[in-house]
C-alpha atoms as a PDB file:
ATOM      1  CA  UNK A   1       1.554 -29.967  -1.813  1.00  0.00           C
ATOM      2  CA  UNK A   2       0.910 -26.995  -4.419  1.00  0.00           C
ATOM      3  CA  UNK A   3       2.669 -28.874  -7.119  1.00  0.00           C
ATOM      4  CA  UNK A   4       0.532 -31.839  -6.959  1.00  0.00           C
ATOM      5  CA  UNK A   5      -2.239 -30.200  -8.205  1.00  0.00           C
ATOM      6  CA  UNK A   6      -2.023 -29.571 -12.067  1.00  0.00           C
ATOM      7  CA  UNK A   7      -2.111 -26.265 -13.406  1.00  0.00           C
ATOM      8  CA  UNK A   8      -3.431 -27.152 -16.840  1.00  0.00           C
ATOM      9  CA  UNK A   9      -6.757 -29.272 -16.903  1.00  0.00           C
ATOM     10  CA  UNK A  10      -6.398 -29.297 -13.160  1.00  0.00           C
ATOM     11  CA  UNK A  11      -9.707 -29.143 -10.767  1.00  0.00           C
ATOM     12  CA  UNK A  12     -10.553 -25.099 -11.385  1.00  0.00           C
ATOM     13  CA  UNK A  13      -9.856 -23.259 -14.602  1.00  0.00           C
ATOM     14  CA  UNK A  14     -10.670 -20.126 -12.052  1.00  0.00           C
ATOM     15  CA  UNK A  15      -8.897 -20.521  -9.211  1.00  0.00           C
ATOM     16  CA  UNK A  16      -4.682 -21.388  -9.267  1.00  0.00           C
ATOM     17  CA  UNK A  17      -3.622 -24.668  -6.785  1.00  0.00           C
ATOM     18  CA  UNK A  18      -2.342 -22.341  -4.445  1.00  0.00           C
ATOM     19  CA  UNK A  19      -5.937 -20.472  -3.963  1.00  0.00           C
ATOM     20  CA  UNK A  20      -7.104 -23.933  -3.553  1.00  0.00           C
ATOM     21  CA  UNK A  21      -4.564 -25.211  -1.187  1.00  0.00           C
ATOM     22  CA  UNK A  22      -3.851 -21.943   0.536  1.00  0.00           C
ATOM     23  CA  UNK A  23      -7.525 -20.642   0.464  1.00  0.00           C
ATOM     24  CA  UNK A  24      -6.869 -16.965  -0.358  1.00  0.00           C
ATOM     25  CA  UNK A  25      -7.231 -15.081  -2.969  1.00  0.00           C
ATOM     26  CA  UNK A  26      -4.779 -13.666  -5.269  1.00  0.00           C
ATOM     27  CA  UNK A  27      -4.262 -10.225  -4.652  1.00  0.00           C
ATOM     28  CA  UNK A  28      -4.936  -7.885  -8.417  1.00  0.00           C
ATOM     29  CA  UNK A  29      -1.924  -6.008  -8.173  1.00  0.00           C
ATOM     30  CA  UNK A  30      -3.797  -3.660 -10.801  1.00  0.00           C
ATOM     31  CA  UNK A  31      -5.896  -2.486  -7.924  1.00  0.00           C
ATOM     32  CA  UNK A  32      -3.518  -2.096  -5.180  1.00  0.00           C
ATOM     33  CA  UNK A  33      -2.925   1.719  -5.345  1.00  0.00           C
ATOM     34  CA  UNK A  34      -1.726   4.185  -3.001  1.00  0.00           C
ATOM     35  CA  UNK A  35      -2.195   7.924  -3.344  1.00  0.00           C
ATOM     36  CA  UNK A  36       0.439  10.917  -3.452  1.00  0.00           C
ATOM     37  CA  UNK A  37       0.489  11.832   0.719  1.00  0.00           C
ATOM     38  CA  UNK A  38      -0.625   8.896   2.343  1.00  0.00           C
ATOM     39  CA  UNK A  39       0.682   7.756   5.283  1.00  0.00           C
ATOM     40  CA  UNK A  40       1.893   3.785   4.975  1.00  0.00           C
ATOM     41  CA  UNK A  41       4.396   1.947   7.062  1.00  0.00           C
ATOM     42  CA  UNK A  42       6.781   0.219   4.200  1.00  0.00           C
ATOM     43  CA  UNK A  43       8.207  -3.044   4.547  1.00  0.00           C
ATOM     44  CA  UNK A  44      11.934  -2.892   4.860  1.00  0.00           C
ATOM     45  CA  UNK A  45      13.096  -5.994   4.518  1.00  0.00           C
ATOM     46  CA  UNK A  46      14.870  -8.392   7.533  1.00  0.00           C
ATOM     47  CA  UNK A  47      18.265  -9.412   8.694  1.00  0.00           C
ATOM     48  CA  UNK A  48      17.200 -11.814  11.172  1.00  0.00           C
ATOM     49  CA  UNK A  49      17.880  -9.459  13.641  1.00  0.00           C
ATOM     50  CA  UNK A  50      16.058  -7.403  16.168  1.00  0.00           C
ATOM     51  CA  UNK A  51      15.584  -4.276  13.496  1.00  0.00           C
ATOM     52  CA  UNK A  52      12.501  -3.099  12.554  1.00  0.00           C
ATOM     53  CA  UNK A  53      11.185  -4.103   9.588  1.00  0.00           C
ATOM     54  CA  UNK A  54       9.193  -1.848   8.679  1.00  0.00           C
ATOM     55  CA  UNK A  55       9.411   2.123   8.737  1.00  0.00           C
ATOM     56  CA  UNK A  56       6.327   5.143   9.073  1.00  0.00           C
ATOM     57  CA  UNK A  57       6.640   7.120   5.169  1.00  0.00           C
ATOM     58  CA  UNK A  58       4.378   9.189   3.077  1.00  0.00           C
ATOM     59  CA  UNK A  59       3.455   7.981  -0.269  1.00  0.00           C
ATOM     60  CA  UNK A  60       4.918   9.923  -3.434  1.00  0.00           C
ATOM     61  CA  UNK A  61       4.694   8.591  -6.645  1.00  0.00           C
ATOM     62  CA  UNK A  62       3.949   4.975  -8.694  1.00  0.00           C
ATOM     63  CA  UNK A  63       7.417   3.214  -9.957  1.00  0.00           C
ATOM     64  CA  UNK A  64       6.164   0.281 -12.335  1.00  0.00           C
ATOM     65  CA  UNK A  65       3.377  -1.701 -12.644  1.00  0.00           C
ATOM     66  CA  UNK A  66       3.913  -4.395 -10.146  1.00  0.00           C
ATOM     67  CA  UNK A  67       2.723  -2.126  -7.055  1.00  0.00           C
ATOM     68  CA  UNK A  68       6.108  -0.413  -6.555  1.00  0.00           C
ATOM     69  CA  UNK A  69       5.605   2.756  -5.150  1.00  0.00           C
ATOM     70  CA  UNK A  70       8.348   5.327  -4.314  1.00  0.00           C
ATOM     71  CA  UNK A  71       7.668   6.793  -0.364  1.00  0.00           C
ATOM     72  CA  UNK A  72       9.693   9.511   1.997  1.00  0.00           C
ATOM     73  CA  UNK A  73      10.741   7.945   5.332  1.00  0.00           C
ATOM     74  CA  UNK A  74       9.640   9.925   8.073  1.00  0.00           C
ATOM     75  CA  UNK A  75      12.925   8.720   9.698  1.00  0.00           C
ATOM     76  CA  UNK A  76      15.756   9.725   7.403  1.00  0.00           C
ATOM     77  CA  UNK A  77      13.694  11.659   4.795  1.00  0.00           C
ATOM     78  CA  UNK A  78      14.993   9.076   1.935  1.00  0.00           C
ATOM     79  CA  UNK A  79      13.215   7.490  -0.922  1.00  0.00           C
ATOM     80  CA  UNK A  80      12.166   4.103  -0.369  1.00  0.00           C
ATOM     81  CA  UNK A  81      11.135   1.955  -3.518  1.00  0.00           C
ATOM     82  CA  UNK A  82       8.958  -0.765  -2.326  1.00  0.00           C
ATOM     83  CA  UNK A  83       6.376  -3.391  -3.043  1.00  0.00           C
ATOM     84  CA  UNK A  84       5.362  -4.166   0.234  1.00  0.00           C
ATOM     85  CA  UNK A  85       3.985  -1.869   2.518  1.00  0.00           C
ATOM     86  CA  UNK A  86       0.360  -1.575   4.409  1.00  0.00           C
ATOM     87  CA  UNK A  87      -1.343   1.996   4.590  1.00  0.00           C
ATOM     88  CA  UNK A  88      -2.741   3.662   7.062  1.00  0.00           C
ATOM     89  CA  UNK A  89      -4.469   6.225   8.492  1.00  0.00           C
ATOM     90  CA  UNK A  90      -3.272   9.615   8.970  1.00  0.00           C
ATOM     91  CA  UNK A  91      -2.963  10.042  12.877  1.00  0.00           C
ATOM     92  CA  UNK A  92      -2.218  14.172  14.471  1.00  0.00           C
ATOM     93  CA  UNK A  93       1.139  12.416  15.680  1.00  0.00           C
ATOM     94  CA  UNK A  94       2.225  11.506  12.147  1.00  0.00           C
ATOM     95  CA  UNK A  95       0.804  15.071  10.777  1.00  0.00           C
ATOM     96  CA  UNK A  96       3.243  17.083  13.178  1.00  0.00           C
ATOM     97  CA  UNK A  97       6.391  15.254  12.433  1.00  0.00           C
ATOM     98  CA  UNK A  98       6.003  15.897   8.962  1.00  0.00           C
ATOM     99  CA  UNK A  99       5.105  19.355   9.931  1.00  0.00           C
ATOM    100  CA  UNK A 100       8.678  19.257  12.037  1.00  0.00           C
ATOM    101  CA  UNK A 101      10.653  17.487   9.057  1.00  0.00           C
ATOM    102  CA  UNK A 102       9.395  20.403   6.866  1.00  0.00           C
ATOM    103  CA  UNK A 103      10.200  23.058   9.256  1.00  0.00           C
ATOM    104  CA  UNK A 104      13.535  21.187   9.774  1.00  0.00           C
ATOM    105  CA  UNK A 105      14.246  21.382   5.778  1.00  0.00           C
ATOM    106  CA  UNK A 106      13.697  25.062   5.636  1.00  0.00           C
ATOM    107  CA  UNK A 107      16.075  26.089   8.141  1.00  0.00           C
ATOM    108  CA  UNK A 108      18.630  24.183   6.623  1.00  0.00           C
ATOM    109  CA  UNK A 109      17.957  25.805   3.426  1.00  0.00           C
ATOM    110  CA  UNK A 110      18.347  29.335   4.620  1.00  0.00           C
END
């Protein structure tokens, strides 16, 4: 159905067919930010399986332009490099396992 309206000389030289058809806006990735520490639950991908797809991680740093953001899962303590992922807010549960991963990482390193 999206292809049937014209992109060029089409109905709207604002809106694309597939904010017509759809009805939503396009997203400016420009303004989708994230800052250093914030809690987010990053998407993870599927395997059309009964995994989660999604895992709790704290925000570090911008990787490109598109939205990708590096993050630390709160599971495995890993760097995730995503595009997807939905933040949210920080919650005392989410506050004191990061408080136990860090305590965690200092024993180890003594």
């Amino acid at each position: 159905m999206i292809n049937k309206f014209p992109a060029k000389n089409g109905v709207s030289t604002i809106l694309s067919p597939e904010e017509i058809v759809e009805g939503r806006r396009k997203i400016d990735m420009r303004l989708r930010r994230i800052a250093y520490g914030q809690y987010a639950q990053v998407h993870t991908g599927t395997d059309r399986t009964a995994q989660a797809r999604s895992v709790d991680a704290i925000a570090l740093n911008q990787k490109n332009d598109h939205e990708g953001y590096a993050f630390m899962s709160l599971e495995t303590v890993n760097i995730l490099h995503s595009n997807i992922w939905t933040r949210l807010p920080i919650t005392p549960d989410i506050i004191e396992k990061v408080q136990s991963l860090a305590k965690a990482m200092i024993d180890v390193n003594k």
